[in-house]
Protein backbone atom coordinates (compact mmCIF):
# COMPACT_ATOMS: atom_id res chain seq x y z
CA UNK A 1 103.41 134.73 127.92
CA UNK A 2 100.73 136.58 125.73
CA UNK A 3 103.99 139.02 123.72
CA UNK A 4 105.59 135.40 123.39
CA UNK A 5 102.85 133.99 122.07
CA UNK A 6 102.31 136.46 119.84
CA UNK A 7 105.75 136.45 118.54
CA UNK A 8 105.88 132.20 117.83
CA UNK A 9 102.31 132.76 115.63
CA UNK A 10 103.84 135.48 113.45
CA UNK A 11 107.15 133.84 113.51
CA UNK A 12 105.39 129.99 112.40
CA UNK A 13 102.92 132.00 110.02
CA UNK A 14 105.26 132.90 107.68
CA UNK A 15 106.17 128.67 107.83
CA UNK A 16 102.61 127.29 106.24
CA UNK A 17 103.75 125.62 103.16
CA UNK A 18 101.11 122.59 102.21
CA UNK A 19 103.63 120.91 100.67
CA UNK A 20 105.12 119.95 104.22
CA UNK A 21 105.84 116.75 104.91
CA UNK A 22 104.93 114.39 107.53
CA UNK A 23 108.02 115.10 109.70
CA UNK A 24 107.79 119.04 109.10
CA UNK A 25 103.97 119.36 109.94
CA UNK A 26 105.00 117.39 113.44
CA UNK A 27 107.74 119.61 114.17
CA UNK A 28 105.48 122.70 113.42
CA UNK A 29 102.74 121.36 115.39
CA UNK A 30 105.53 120.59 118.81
CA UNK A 31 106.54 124.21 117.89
CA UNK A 32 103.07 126.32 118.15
CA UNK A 33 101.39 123.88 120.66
CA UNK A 34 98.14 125.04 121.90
CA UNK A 35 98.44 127.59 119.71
CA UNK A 36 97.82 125.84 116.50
CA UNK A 37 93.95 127.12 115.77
CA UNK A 38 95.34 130.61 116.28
CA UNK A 39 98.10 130.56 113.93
CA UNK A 40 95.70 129.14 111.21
CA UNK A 41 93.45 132.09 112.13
CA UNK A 42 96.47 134.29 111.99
CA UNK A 43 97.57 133.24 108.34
CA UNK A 44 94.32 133.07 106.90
CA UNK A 45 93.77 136.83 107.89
CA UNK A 46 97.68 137.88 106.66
CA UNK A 47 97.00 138.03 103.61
CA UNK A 48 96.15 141.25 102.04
CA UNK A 49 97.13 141.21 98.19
CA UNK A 50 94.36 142.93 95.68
CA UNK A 51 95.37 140.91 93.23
CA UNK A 52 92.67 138.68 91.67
CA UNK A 53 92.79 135.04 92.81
CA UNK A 54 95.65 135.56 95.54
CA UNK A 55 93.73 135.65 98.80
CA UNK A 56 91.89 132.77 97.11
CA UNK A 57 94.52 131.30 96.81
CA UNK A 58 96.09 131.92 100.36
CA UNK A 59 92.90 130.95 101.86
CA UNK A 60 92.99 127.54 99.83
CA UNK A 61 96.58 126.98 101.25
CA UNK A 62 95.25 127.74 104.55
CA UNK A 63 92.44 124.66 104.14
CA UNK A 64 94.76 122.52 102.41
CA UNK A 65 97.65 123.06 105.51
CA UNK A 66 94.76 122.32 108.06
CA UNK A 67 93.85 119.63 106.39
CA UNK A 68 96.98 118.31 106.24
CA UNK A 69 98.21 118.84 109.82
CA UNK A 70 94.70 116.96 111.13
CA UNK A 71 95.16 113.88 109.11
CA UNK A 72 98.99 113.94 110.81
CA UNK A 73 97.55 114.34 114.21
CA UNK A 74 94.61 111.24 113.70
CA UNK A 75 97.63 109.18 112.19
CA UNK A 76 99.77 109.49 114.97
CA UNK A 77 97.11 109.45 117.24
CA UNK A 78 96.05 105.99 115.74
CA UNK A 79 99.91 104.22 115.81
CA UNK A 80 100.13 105.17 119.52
CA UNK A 81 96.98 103.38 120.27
CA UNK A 82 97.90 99.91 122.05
CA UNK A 83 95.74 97.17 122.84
CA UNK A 84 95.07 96.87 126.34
CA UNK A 85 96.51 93.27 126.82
CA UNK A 86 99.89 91.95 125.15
CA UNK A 87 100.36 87.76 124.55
CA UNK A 88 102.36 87.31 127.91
CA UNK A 89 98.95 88.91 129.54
CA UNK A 90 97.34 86.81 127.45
CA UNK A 91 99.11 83.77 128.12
CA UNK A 92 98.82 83.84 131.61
CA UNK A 93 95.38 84.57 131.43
CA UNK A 94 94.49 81.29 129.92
CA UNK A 95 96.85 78.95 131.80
CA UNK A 96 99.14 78.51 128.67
CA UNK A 97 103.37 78.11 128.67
CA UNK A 98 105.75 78.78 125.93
CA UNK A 99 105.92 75.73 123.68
CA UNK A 100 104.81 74.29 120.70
CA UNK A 101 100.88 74.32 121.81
CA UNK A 102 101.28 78.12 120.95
């Protein structure tokens, strides 16, 4: 519940690399769920260095990983679109058999 939910965002936090790949940003999007919007809120507040440039930095990571893991999502989202009629549907629809008139 809310402790467990708490516990996967600071566990995946510490996970945001940019340079994932397809495969990784899936499994990392399966793994927080729901909880994606907060984790991205929860890294891009983590980081705390004074040094110049670094939260910067961590906050361009941050954009770049977002980025990243919404172009995944529309790209999936587009393959597992299918049209609403296949050929059979198609074929029986307009009176036709298999053959060489196909």
């Amino acid at each position: 519940t809310f402790i467990r939910e708490v516990a996967t965002l600071v566990k995946r936090s510490g996970r945001i690399r940019s340079e994932l790949g397809d495969t990784g940003m899936r499994r990392m999007l399966l793994n927080v769920g729901p909880l994606f919007d907060d984790l991205l809120d929860l890294y891009q507040a983590d980081c705390t260095s004074t040094k110049p440039g670094m939260q910067e930095a961590h906050q361009q990571r941050a954009v770049v990983f977002f980025r990243r893991a919404r172009e995944v999502q529309e790209r999936d989202r587009v393959a597992s679109l299918r049209p609403p009629l296949d050929g059979k549907d198609i074929m029986r629809i307009l009176g036709l058999s298999t053959g060489l008139e196909l």
